[in-house]
PDB file of N, CA and C in Angstrom:
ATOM      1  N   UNK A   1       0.817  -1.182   0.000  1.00  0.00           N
ATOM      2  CA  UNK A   1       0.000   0.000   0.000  1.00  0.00           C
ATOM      3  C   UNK A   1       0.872   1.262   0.000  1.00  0.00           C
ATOM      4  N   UNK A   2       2.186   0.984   1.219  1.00  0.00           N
ATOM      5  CA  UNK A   2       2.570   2.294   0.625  1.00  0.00           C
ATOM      6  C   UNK A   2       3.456   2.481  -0.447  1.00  0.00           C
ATOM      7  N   UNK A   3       3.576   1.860  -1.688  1.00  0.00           N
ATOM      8  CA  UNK A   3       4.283   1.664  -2.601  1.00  0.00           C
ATOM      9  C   UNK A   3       3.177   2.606  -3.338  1.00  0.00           C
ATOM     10  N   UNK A   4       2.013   2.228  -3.742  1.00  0.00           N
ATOM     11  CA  UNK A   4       0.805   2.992  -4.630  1.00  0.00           C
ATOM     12  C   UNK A   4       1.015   5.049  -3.796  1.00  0.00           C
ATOM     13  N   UNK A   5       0.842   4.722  -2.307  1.00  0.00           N
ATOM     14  CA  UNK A   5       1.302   6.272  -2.326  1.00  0.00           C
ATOM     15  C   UNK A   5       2.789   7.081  -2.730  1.00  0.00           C
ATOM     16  N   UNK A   6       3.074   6.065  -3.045  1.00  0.00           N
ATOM     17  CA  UNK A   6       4.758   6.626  -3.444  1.00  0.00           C
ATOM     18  C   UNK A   6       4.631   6.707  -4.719  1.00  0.00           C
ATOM     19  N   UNK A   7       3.886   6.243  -5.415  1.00  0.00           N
ATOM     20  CA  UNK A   7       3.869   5.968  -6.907  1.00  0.00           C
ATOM     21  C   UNK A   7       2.907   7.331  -7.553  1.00  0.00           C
ATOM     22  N   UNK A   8       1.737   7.690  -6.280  1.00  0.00           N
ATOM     23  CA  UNK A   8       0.756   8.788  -6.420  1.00  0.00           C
ATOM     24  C   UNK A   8       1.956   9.961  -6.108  1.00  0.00           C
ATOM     25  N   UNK A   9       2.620  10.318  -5.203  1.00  0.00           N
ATOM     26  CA  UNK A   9       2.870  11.451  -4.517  1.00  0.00           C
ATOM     27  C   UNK A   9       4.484  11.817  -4.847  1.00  0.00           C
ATOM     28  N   UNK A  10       5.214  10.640  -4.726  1.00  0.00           N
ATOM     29  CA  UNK A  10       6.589  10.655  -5.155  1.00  0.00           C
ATOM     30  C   UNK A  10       7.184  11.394  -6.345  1.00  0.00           C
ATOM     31  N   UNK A  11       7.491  12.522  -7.027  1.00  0.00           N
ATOM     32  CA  UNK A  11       7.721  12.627  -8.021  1.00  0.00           C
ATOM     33  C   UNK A  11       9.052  12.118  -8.810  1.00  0.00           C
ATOM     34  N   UNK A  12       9.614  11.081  -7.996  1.00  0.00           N
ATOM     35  CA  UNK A  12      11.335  10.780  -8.180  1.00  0.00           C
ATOM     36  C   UNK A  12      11.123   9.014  -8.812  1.00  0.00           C
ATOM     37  N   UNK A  13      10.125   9.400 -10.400  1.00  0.00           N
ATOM     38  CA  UNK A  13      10.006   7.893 -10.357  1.00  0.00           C
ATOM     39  C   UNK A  13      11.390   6.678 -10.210  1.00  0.00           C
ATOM     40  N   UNK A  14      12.439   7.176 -10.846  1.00  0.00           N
ATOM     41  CA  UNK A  14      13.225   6.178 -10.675  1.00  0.00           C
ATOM     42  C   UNK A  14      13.942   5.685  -9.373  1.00  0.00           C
ATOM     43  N   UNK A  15      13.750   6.695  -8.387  1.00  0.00           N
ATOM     44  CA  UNK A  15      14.330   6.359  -6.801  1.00  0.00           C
ATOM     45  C   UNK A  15      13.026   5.511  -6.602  1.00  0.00           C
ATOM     46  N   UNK A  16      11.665   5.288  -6.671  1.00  0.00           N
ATOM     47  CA  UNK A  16      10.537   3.975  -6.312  1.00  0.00           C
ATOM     48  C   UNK A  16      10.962   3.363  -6.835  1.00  0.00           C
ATOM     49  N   UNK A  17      11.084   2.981  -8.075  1.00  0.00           N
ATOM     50  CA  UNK A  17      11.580   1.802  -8.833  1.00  0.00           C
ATOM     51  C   UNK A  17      12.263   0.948  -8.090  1.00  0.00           C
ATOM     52  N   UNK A  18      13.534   1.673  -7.899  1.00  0.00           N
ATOM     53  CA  UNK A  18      14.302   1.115  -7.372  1.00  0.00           C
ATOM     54  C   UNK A  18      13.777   0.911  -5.803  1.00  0.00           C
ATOM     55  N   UNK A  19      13.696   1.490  -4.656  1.00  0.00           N
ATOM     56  CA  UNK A  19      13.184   1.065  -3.868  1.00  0.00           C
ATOM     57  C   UNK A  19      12.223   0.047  -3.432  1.00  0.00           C
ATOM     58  N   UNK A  20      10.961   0.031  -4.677  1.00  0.00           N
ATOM     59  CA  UNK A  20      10.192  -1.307  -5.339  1.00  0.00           C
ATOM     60  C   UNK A  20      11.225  -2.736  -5.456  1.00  0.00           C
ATOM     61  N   UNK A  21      12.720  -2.362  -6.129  1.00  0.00           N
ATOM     62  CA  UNK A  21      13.284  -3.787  -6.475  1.00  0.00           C
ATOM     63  C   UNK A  21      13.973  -4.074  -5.711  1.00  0.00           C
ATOM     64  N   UNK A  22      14.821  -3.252  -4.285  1.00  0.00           N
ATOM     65  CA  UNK A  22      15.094  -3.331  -2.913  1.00  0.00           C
ATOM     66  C   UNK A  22      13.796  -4.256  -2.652  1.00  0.00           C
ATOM     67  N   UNK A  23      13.254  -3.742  -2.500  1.00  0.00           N
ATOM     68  CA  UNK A  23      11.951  -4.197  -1.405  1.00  0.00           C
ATOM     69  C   UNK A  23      11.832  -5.617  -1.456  1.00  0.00           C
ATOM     70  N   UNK A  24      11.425  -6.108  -3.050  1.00  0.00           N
ATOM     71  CA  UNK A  24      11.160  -7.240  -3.385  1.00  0.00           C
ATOM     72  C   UNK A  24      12.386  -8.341  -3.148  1.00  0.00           C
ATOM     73  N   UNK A  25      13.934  -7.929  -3.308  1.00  0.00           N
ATOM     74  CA  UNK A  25      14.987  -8.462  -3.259  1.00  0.00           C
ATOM     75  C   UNK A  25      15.439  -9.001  -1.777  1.00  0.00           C
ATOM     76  N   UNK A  26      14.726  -7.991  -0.996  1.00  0.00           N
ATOM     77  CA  UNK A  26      14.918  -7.995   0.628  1.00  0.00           C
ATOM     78  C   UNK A  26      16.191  -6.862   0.971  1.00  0.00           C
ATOM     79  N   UNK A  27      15.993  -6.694   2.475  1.00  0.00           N
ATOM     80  CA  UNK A  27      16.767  -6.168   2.950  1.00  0.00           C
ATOM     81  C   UNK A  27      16.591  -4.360   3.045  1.00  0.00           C
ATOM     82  N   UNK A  28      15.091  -4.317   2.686  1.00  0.00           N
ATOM     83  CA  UNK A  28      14.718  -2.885   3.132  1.00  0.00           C
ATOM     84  C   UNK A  28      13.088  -3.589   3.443  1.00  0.00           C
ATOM     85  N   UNK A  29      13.354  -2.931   4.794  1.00  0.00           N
ATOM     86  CA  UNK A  29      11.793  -2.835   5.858  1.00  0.00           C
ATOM     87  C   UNK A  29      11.225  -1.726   5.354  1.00  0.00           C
ATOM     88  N   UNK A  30       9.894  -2.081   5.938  1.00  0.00           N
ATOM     89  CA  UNK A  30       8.259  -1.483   5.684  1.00  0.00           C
ATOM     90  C   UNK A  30       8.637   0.080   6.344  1.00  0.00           C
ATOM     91  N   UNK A  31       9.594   0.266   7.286  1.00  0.00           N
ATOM     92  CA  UNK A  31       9.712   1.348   7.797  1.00  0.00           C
ATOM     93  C   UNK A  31      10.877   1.895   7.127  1.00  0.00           C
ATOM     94  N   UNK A  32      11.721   1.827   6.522  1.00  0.00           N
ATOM     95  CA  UNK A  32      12.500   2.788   5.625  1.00  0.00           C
ATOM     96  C   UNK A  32      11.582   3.099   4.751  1.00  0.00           C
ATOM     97  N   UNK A  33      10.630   2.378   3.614  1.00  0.00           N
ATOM     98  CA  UNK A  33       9.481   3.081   2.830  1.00  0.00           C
ATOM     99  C   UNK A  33       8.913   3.744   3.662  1.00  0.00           C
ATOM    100  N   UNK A  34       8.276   3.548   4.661  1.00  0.00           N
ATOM    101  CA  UNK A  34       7.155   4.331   5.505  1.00  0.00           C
ATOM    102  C   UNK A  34       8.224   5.918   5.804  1.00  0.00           C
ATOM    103  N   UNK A  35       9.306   5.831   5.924  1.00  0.00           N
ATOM    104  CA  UNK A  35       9.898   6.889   6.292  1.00  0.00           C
ATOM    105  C   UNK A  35      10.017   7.745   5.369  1.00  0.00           C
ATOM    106  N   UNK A  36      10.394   6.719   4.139  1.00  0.00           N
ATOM    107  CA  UNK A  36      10.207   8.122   2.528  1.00  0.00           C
ATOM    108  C   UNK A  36       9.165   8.475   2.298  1.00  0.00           C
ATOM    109  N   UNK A  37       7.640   7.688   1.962  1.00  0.00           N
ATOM    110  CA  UNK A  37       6.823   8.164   2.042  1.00  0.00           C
ATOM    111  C   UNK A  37       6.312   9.607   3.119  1.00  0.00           C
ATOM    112  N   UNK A  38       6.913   9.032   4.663  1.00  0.00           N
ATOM    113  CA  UNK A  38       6.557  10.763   5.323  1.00  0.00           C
ATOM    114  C   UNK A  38       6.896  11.642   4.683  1.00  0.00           C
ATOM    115  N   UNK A  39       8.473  11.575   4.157  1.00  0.00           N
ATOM    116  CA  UNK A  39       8.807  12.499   3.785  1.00  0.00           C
ATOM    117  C   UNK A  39       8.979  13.488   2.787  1.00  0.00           C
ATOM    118  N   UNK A  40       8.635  12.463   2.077  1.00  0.00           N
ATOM    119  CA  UNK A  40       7.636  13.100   0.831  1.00  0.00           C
ATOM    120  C   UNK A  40       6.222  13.736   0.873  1.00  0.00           C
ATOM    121  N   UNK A  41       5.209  13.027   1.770  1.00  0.00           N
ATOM    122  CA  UNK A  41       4.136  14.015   2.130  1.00  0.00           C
ATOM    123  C   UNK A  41       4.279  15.414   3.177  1.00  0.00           C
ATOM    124  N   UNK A  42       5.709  14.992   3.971  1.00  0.00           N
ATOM    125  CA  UNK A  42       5.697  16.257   4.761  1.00  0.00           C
ATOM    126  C   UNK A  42       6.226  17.611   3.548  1.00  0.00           C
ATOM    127  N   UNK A  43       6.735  17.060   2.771  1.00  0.00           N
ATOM    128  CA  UNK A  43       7.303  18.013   1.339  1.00  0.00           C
ATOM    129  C   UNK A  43       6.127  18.778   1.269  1.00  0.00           C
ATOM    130  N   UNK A  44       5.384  17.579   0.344  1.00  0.00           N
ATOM    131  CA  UNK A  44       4.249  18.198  -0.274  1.00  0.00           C
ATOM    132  C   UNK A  44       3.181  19.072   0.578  1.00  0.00           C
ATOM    133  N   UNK A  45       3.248  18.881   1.695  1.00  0.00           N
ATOM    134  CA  UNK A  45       2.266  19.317   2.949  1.00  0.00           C
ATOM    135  C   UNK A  45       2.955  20.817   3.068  1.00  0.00           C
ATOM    136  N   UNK A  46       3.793  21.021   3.299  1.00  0.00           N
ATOM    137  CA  UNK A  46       4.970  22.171   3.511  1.00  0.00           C
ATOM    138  C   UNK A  46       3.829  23.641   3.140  1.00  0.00           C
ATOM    139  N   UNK A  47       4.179  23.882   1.553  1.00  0.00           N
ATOM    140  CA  UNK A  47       3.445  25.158   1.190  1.00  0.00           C
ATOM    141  C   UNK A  47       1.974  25.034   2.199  1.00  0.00           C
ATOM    142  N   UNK A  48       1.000  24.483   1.798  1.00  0.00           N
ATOM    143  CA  UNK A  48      -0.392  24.724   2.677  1.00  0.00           C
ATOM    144  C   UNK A  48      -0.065  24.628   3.983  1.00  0.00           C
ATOM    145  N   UNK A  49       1.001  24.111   4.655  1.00  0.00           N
ATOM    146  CA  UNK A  49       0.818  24.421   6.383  1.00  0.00           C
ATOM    147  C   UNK A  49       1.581  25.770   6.174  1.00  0.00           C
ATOM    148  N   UNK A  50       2.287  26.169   4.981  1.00  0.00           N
ATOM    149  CA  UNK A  50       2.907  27.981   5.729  1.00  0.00           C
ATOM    150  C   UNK A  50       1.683  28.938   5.269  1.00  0.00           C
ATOM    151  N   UNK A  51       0.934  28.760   4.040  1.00  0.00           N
ATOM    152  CA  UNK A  51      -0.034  29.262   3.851  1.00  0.00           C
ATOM    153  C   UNK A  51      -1.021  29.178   5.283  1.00  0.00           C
ATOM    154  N   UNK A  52      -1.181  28.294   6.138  1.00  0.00           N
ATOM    155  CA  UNK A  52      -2.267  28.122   6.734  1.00  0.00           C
ATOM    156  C   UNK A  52      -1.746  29.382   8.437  1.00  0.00           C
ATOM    157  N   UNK A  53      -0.298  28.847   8.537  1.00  0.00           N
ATOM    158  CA  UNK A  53      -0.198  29.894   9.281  1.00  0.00           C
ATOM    159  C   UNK A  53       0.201  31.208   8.717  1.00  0.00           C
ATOM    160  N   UNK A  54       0.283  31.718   7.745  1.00  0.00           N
ATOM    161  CA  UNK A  54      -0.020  33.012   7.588  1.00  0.00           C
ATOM    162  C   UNK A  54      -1.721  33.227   7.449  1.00  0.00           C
ATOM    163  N   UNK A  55      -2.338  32.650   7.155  1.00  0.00           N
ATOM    164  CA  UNK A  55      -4.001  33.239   7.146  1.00  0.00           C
ATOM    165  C   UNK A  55      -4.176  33.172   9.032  1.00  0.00           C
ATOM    166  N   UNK A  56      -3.272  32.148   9.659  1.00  0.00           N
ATOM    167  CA  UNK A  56      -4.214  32.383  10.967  1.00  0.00           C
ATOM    168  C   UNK A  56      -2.952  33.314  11.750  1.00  0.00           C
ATOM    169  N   UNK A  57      -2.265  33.684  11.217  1.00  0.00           N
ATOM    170  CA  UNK A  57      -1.840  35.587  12.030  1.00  0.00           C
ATOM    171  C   UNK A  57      -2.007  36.371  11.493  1.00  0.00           C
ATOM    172  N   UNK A  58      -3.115  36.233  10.381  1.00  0.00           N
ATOM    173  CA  UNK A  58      -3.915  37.508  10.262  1.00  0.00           C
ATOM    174  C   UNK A  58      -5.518  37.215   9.795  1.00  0.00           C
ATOM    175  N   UNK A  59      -5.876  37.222  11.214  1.00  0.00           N
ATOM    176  CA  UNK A  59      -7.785  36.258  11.175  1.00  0.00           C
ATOM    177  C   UNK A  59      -8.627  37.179  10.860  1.00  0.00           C
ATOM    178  N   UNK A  60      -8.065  38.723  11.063  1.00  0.00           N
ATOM    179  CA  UNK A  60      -9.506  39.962  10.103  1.00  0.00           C
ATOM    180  C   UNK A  60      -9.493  39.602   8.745  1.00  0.00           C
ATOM    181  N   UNK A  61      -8.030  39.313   7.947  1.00  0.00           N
ATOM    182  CA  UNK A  61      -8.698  39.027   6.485  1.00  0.00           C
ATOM    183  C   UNK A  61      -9.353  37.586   6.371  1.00  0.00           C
ATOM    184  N   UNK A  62      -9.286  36.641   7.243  1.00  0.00           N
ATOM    185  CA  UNK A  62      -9.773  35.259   7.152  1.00  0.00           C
ATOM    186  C   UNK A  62     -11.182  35.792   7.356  1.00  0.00           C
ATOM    187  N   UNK A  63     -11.506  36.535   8.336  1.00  0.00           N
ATOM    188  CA  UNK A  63     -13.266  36.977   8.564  1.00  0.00           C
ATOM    189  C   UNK A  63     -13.809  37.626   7.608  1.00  0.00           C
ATOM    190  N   UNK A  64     -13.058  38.872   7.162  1.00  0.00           N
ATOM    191  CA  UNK A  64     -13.436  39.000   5.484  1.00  0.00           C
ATOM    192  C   UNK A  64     -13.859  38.395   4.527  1.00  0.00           C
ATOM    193  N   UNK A  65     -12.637  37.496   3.837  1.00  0.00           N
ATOM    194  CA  UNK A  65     -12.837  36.753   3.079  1.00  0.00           C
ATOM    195  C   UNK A  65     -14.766  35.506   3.553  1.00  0.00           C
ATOM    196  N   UNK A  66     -14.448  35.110   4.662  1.00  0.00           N
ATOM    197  CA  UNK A  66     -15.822  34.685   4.946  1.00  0.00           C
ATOM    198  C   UNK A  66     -17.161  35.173   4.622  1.00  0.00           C
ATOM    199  N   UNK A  67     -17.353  36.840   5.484  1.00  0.00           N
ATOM    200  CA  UNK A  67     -18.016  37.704   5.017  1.00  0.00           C
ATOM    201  C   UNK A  67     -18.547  37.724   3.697  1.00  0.00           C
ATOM    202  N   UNK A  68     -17.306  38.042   2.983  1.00  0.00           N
ATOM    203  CA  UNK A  68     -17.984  37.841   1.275  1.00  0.00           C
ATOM    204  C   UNK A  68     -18.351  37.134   0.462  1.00  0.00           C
ATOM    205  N   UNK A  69     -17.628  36.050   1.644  1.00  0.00           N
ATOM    206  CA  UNK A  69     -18.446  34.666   0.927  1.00  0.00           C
ATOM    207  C   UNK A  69     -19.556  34.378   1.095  1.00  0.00           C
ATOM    208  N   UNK A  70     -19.997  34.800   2.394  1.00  0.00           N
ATOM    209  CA  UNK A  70     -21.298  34.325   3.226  1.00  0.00           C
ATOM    210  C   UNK A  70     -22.167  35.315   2.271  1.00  0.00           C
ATOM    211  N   UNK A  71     -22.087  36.516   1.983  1.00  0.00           N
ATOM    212  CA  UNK A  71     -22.623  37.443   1.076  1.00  0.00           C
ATOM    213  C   UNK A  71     -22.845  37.341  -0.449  1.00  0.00           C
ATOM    214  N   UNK A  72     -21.888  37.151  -0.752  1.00  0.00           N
ATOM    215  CA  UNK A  72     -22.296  36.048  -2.004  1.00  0.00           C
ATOM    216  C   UNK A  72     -23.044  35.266  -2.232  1.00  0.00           C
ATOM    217  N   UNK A  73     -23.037  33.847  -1.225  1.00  0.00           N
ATOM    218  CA  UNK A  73     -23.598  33.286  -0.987  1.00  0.00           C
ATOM    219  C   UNK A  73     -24.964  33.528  -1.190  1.00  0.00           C
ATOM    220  N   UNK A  74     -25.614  34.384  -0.075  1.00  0.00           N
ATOM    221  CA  UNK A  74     -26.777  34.277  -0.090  1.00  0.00           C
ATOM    222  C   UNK A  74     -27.294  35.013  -0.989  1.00  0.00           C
ATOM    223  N   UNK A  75     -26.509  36.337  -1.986  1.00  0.00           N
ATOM    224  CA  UNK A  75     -27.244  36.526  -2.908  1.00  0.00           C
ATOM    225  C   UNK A  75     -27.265  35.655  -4.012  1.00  0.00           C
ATOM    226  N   UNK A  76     -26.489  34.698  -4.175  1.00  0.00           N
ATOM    227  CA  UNK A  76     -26.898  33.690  -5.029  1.00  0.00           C
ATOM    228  C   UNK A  76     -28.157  32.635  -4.706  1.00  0.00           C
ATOM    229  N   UNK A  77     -27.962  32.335  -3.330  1.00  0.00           N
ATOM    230  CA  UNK A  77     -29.653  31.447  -3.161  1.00  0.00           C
ATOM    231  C   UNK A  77     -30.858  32.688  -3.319  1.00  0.00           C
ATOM    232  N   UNK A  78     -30.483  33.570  -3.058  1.00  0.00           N
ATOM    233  CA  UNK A  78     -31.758  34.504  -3.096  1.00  0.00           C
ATOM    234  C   UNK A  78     -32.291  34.430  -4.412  1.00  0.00           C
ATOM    235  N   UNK A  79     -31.033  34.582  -5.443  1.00  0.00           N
ATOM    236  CA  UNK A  79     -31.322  34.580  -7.030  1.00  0.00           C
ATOM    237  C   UNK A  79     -32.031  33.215  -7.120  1.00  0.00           C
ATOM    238  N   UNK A  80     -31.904  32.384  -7.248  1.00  0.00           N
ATOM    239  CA  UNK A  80     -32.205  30.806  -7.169  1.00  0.00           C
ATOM    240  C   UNK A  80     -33.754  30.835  -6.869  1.00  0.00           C
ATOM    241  N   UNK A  81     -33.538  31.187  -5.682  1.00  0.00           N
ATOM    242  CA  UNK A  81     -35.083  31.328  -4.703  1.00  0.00           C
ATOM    243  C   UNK A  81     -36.258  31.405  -5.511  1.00  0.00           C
ATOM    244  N   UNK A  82     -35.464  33.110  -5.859  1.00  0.00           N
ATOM    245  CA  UNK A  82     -36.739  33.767  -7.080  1.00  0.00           C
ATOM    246  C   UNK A  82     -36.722  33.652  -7.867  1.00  0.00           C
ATOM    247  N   UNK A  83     -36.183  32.999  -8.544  1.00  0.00           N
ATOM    248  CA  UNK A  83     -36.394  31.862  -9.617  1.00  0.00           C
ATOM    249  C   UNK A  83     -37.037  31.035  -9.808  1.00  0.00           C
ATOM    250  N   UNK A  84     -37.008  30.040  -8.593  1.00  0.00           N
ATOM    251  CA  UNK A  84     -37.732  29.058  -8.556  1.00  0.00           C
ATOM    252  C   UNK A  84     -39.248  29.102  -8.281  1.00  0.00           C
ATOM    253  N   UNK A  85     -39.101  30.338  -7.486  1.00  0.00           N
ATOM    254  CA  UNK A  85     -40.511  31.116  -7.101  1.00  0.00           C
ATOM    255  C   UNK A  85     -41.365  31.202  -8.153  1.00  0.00           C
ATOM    256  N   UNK A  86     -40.735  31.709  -8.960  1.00  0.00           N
ATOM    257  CA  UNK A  86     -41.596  32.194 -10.429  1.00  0.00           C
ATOM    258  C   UNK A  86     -41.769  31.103 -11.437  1.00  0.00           C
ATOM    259  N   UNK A  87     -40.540  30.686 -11.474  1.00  0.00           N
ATOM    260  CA  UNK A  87     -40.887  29.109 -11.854  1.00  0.00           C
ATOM    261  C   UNK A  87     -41.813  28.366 -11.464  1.00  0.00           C
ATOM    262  N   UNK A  88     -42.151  28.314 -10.312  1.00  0.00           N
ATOM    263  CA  UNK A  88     -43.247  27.506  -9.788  1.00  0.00           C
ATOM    264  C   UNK A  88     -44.776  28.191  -9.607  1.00  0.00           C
ATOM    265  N   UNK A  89     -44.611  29.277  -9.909  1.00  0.00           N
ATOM    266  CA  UNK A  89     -45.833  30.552  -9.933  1.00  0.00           C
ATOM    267  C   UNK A  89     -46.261  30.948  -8.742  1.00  0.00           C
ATOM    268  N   UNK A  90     -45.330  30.749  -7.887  1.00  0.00           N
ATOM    269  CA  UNK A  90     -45.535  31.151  -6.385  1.00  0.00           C
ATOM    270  C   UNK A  90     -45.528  32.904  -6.338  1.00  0.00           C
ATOM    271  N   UNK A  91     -45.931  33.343  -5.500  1.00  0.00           N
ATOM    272  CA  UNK A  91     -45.826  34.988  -5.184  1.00  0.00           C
ATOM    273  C   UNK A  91     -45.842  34.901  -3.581  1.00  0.00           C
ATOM    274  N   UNK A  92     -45.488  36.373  -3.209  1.00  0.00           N
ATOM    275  CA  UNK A  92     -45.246  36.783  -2.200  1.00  0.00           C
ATOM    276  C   UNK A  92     -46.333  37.449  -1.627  1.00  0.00           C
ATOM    277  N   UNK A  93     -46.975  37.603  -0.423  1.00  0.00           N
ATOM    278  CA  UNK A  93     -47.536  38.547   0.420  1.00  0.00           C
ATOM    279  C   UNK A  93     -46.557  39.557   0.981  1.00  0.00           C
ATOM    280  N   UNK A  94     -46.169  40.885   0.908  1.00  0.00           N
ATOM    281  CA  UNK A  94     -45.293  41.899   1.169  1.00  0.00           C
ATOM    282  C   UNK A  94     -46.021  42.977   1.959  1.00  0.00           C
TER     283      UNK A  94
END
């Protein structure tokens, strides 16, 4: 199994390969793969955990960004709404 995530995530096909024909030959454990594999996802993990702590030391633009989403948001179901409203020949009491 963790050969398929090394094969997904790894971009160094010929270092799996070879690690694949170690493996099969003997003389490399489940935990030297398990160790490249971390370390290859801690790679790939890298950018989004520094991205993640820069959005959370600065949480007014994280509430922003929400805000406008949440605002968006609902003017898009609103659009929808009355749409469907009229679509369906419903009306309002106002």
């Amino acid at each position: 199994m963790v050969f398929t995530y090394l094969d997904a995530f790894d971009g160094d096909e010929a270092a799996v390969a070879e690690l694949k024909a170690h493996y099969r030959r003997g003389g490399l454990g489940d935990m030297a793969v398990k160790k490249r594999l971390e370390s290859v996802l801690q790679e790939l993990l890298a950018p989004t955990r520094e991205r993640r702590a820069a959005y959370a030391r600065d949480q007014a633009y994280v509430l922003d960004v929400l805000r406008d989403g949440a605002n968006k948001a609902r003017a898009a179901t609103q659009a929808t709404f009355e749409e469907v409203r009229a679509g369906l020949g419903l009306f309002r009491f106002d």
